[in-house]
Each structure stands twice: as C-alpha cells, then as structure tokens.
N, C-alpha and C. Protein backbone atom coordinates (compact mmCIF):
# COMPACT_ATOMS: atom_id res chain seq x y z
N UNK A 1 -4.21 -6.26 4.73
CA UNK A 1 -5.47 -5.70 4.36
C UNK A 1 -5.27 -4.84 3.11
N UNK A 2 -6.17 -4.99 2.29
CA UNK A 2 -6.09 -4.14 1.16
C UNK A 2 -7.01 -3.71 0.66
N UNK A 3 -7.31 -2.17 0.30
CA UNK A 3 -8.50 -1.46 0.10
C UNK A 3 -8.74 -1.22 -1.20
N UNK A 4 -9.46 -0.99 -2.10
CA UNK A 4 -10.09 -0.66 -3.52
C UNK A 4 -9.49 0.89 -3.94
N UNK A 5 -8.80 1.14 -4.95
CA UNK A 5 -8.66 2.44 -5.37
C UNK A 5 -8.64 2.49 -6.46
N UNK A 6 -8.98 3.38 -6.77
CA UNK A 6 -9.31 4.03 -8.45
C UNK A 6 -8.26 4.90 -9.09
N UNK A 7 -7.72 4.46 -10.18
CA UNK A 7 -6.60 5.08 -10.58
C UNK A 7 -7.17 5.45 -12.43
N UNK A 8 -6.73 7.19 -12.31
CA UNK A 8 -7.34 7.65 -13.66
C UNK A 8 -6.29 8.44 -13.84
N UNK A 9 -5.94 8.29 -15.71
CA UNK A 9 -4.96 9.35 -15.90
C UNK A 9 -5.75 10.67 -15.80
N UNK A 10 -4.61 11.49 -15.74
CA UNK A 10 -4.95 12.94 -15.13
C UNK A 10 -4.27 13.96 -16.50
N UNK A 11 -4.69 13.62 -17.77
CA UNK A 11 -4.61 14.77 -18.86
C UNK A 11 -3.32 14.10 -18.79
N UNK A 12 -2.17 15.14 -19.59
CA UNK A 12 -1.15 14.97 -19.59
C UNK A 12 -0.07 14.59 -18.86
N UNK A 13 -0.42 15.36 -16.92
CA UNK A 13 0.87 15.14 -16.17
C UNK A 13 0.74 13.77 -15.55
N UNK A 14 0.01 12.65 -15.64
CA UNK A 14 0.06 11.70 -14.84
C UNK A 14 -1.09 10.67 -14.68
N UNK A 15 -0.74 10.64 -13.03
CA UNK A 15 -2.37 9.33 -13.03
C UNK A 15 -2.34 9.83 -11.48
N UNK A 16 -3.49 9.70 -11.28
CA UNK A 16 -4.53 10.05 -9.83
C UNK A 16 -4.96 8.85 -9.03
N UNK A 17 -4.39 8.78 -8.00
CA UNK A 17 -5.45 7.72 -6.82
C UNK A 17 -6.32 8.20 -6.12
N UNK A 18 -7.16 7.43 -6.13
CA UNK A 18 -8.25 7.78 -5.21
C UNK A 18 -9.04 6.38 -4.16
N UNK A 19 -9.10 6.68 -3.29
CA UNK A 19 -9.86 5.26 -2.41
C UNK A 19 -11.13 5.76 -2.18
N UNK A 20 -12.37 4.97 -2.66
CA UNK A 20 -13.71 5.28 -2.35
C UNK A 20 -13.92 4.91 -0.79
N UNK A 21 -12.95 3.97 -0.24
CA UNK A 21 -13.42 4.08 1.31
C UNK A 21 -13.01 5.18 2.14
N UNK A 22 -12.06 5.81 1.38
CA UNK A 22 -11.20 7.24 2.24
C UNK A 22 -11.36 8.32 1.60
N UNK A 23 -12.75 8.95 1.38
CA UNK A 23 -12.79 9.99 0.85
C UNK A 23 -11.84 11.29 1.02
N UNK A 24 -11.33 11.73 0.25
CA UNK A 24 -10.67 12.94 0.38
C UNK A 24 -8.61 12.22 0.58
N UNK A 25 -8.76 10.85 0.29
CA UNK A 25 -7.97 10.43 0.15
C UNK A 25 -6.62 10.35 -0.46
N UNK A 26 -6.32 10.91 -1.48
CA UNK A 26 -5.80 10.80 -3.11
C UNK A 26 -3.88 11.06 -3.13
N UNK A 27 -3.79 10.71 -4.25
CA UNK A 27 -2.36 10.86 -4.62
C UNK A 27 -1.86 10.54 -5.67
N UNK A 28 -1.16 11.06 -6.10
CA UNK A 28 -0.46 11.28 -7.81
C UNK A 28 0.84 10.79 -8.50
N UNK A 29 1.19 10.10 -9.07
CA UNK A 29 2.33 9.89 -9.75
C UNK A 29 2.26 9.94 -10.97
N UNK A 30 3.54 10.00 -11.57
CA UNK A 30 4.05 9.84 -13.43
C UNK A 30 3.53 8.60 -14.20
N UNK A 31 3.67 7.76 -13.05
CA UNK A 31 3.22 6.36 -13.67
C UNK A 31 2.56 5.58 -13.02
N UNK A 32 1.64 5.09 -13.56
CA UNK A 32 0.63 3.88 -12.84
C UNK A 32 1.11 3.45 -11.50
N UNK A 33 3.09 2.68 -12.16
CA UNK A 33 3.42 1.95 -10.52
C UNK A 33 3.38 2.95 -9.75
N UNK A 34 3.96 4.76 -10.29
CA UNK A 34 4.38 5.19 -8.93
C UNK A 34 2.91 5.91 -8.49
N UNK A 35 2.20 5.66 -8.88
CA UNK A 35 0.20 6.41 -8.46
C UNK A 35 0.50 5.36 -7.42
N UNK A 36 0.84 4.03 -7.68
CA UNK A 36 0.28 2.84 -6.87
C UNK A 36 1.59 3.44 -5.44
N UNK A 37 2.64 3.31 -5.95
CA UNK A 37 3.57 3.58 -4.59
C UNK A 37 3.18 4.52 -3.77
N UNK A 38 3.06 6.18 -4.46
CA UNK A 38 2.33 7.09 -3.78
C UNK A 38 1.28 6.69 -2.86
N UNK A 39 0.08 6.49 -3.47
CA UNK A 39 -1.26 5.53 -2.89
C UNK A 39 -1.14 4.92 -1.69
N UNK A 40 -0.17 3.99 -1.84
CA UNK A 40 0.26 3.08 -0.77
C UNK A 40 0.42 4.24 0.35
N UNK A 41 1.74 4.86 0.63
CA UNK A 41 1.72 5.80 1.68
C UNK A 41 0.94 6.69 1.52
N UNK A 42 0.01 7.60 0.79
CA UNK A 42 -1.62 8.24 1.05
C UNK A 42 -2.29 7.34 2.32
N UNK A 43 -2.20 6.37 1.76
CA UNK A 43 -3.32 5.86 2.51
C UNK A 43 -3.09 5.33 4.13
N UNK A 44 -1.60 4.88 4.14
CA UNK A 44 -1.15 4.74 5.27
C UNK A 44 -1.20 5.98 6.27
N UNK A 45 -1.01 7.16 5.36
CA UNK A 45 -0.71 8.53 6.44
C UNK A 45 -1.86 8.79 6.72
N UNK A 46 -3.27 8.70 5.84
CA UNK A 46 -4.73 8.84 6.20
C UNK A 46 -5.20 7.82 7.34
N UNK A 47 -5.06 6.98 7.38
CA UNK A 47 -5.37 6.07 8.20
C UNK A 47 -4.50 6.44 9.76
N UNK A 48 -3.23 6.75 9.47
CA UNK A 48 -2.71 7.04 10.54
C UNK A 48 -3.31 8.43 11.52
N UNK A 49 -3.91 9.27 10.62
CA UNK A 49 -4.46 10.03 11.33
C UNK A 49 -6.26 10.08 11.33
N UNK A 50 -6.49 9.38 11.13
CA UNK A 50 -7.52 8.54 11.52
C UNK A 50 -7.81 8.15 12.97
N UNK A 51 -6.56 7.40 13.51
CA UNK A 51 -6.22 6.65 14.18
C UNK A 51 -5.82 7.78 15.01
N UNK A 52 -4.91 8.30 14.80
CA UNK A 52 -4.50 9.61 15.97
C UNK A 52 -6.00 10.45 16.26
N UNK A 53 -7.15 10.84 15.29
CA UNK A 53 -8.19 11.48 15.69
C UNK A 53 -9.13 10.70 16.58
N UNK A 54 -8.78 9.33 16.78
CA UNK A 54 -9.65 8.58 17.79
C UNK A 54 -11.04 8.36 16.34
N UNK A 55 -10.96 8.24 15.31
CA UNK A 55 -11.59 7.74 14.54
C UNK A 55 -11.33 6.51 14.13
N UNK A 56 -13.02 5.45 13.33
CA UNK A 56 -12.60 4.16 13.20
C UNK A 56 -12.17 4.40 12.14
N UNK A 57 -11.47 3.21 11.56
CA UNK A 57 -10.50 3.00 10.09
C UNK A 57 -12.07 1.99 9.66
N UNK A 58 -12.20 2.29 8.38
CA UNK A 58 -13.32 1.11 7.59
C UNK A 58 -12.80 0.02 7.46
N UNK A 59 -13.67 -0.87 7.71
CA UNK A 59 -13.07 -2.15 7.16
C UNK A 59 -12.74 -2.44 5.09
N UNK A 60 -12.20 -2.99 4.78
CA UNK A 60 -12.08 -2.72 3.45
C UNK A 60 -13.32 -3.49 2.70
N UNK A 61 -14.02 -2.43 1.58
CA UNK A 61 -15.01 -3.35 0.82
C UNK A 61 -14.28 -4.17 -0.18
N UNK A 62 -15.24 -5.13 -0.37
CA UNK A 62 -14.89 -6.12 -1.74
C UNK A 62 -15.02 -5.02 -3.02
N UNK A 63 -13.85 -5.62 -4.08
CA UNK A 63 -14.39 -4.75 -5.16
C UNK A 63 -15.45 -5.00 -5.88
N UNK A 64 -16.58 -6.18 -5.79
CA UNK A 64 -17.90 -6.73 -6.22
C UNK A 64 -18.53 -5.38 -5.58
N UNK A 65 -18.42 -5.09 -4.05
CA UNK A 65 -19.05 -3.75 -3.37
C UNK A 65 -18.99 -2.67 -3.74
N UNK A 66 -17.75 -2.12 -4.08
CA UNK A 66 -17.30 -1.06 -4.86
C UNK A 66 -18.24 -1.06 -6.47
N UNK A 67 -17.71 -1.94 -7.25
CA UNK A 67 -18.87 -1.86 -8.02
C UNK A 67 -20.30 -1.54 -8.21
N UNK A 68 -20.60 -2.47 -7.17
CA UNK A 68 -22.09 -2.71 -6.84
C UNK A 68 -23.02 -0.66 -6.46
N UNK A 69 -21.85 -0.09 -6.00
CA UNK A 69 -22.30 1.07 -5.09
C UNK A 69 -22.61 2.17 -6.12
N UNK A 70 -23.62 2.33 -6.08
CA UNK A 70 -24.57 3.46 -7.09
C UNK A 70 -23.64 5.01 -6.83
N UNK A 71 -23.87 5.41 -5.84
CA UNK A 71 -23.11 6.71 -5.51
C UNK A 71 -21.56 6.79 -5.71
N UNK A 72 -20.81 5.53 -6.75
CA UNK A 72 -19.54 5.77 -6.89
C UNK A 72 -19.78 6.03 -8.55
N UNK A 73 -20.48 5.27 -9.30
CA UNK A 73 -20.95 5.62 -10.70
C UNK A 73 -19.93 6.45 -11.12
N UNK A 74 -19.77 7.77 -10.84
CA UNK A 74 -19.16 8.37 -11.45
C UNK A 74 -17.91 9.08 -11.40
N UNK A 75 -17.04 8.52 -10.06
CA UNK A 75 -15.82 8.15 -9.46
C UNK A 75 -15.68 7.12 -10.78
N UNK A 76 -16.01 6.02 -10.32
CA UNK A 76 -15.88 4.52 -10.94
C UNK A 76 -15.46 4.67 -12.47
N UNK A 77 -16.20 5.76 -13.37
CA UNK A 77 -15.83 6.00 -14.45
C UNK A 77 -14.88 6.03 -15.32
N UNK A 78 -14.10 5.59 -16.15
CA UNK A 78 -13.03 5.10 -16.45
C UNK A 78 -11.57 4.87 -15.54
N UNK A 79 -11.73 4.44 -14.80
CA UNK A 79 -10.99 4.43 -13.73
C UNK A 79 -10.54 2.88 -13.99
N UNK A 80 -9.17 2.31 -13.52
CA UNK A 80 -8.43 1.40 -13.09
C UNK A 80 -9.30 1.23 -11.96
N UNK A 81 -9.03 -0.26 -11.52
CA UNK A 81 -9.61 -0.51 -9.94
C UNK A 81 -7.97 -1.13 -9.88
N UNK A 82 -7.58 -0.53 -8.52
CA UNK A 82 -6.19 -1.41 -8.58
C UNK A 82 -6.82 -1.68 -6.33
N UNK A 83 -6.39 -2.69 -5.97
CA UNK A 83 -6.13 -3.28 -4.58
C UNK A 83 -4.81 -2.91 -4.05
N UNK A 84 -4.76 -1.81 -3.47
CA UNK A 84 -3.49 -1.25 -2.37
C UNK A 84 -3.46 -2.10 -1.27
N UNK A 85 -2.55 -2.60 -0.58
CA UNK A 85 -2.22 -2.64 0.86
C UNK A 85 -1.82 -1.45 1.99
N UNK A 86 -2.45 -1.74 3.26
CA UNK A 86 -2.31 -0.58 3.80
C UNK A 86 -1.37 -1.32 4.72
N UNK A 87 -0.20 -0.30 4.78
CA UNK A 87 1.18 -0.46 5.85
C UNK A 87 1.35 0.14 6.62
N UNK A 88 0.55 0.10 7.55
CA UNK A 88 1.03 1.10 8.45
C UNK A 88 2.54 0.96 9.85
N UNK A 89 3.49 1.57 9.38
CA UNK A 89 4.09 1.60 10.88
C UNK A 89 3.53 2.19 11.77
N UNK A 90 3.79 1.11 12.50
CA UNK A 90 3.93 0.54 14.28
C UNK A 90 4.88 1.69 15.30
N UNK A 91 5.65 1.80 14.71
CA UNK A 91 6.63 2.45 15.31
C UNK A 91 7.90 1.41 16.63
N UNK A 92 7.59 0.41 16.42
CA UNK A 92 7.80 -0.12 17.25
C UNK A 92 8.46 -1.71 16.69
N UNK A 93 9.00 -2.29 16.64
CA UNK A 93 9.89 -4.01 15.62
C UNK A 93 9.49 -4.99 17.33
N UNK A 94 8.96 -6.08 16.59
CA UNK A 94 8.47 -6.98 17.79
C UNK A 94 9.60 -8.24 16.79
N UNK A 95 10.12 -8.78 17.96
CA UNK A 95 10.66 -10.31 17.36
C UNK A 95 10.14 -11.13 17.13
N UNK A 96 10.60 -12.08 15.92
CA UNK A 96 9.94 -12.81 16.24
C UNK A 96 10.81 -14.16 15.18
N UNK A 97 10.24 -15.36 15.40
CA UNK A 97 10.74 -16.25 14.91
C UNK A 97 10.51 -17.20 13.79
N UNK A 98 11.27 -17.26 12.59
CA UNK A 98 11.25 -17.39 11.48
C UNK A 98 11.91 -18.99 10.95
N UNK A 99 11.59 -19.56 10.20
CA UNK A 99 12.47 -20.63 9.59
C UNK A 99 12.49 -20.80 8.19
N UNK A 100 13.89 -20.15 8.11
CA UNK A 100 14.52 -20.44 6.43
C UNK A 100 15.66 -21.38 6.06
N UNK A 101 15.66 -21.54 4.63
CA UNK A 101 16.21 -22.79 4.58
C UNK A 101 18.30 -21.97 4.82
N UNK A 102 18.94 -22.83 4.84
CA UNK A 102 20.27 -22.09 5.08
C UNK A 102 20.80 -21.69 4.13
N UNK A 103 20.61 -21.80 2.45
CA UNK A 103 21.42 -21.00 1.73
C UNK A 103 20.85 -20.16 1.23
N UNK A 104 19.03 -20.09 1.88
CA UNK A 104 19.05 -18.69 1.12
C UNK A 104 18.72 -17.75 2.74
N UNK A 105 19.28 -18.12 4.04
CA UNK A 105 19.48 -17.56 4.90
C UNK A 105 20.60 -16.82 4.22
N UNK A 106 22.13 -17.89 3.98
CA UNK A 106 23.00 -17.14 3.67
C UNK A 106 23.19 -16.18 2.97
N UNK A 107 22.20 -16.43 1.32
CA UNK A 107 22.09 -15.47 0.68
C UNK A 107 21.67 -13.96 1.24
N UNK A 108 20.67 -13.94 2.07
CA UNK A 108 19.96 -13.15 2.58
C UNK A 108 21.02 -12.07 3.41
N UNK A 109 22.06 -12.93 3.81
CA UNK A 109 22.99 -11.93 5.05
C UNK A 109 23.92 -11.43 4.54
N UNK A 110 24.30 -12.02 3.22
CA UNK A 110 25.59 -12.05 2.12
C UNK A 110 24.90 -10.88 1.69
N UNK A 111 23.59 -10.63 1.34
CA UNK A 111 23.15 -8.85 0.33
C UNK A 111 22.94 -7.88 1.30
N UNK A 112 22.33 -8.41 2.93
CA UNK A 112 22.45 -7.95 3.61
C UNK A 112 23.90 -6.95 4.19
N UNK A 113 24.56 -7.30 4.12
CA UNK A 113 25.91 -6.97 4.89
C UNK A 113 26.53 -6.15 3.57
N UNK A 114 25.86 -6.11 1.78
CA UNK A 114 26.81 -5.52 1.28
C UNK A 114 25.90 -4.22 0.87
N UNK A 115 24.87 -4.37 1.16
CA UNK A 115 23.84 -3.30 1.48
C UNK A 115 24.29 -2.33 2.94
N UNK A 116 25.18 -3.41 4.00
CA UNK A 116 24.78 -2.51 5.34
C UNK A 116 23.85 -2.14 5.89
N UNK A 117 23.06 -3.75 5.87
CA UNK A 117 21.55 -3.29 6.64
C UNK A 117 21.84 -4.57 7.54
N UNK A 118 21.01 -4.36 8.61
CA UNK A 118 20.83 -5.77 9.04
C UNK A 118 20.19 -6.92 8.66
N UNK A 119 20.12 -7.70 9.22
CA UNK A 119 18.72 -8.82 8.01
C UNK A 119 17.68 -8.49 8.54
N UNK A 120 17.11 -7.96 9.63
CA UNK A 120 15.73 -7.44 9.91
C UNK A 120 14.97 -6.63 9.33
N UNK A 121 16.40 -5.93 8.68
CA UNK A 121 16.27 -4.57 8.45
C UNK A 121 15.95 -4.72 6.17
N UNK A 122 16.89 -5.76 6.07
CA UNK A 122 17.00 -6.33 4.79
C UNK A 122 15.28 -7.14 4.92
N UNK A 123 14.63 -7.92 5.67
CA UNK A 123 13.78 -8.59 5.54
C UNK A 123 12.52 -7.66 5.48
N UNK A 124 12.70 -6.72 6.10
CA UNK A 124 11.45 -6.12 5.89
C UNK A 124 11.59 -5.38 5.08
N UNK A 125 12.40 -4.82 4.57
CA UNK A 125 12.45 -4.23 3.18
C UNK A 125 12.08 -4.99 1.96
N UNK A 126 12.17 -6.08 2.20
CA UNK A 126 12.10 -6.64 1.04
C UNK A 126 10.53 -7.39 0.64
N UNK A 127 10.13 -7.51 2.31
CA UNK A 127 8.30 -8.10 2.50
C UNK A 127 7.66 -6.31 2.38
N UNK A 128 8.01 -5.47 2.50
CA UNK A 128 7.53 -3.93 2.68
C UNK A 128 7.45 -3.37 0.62
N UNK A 129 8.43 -4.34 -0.26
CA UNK A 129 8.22 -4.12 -1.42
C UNK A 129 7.36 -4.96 -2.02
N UNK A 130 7.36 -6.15 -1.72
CA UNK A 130 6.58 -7.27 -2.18
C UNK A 130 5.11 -7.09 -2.07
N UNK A 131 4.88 -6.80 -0.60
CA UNK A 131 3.78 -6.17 -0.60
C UNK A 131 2.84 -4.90 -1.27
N UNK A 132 3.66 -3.80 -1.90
CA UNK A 132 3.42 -2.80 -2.00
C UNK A 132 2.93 -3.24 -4.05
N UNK A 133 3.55 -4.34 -4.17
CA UNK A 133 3.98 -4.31 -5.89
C UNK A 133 3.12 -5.76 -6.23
N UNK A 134 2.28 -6.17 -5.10
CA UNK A 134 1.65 -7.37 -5.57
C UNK A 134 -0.09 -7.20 -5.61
C-alpha cells in the first residue's frame, strides 16, 4: 500500500514530508531520498499508533484525489507528490515458501553468509529496500 506525500524544500536545511491522509504526519531529511526514507518510517510509526489507539488507518487516496481536493490547494503548493509505501512491522516472521532459480539462490546465501545474516534475514532486507526506493 502506498500513500500520497508532499515533499517541499524547507529554505536552506532540507526537504519536508508531509502525507495529506495523516495529518500532523511529517518528516525531514537533507535530501529528497532521505525526506523519502525518513517518510517511510513517519508514517509507519503513525500508523502504528493509530493502530495501538484502536483507530482506523485510511485507506490510501489516488493521487488524481489528492489533486482533485480543494482543501489541500495550499499544502499541494509547490510541493513534489512522491508515493511512499507503508511498512509496517508485524513483530512477528511467518514462513513461508518461495521458488528461486539455484544460482541466484546461491548467490543470495554466498552475500548472505559474508554479510552474517541469514537469507531471511538477507531477503527481507533487500524486498524492505526495494520497496522503500521504488
């Protein structure tokens, strides 16, 4: 799932996120990617307590909607529209079953093992960046 956010430089020190579905949402980095990395966990930790307050999470608008919405006008204002994914941990790794081809299994256990991660541990790191940067 991925929600609509607005990314504006902020004067000199940076650039600002903001999600019009999560008001009061926001978060800051040096650079565009890291507004977007920040963002990413903003929004996960908002949602997470969301979720702990027994509140609903929005479903995500289209950015045609976002547009479309009169009362963002001036949010919307020179603003980036960039599409975050929201990640939230589970707290919890469910198994499950996968089919890859075998040499880039091998590859996978060969960076794995010189990293010192496991491949579960290597695989979701690596779908947890992909996601965050696409």
């Amino acid at each position: 799932m991925r929600y609509v956010s607005f990314i504006h430089r902020d004067g000199d020190s940076g650039y600002g996120i903001s999600f019009p579905d999560f008001p009061g949402c926001v978060s800051v980095g040096d650079t565009v990617d890291d507004a977007i990395r920040c963002g990413c966990e903003a929004l996960a930790f908002h949602v997470e307590g969301l979720s702990d307050d027994g509140e609903p999470v929005p479903p995500p608008r289209s950015v045609e909607a976002i547009k479309a919405d009169p009362d963002l006008a001036d949010w919307r204002h020179g603003a980036d529209i960039v599409l975050v994914p929201l990640l939230v941990d589970r707290g919890s790794s469910r198994r499950v079953n996968i089919s890859l081809d075998r040499g880039l299994l091998e590859a996978i256990d060969d960076e794995a093992r010189q990293r010192r991660m496991t491949r579960s541990a290597f695989l979701a790191s690596a779908a947890r960046r992909e996601l965050e940067t696409t």
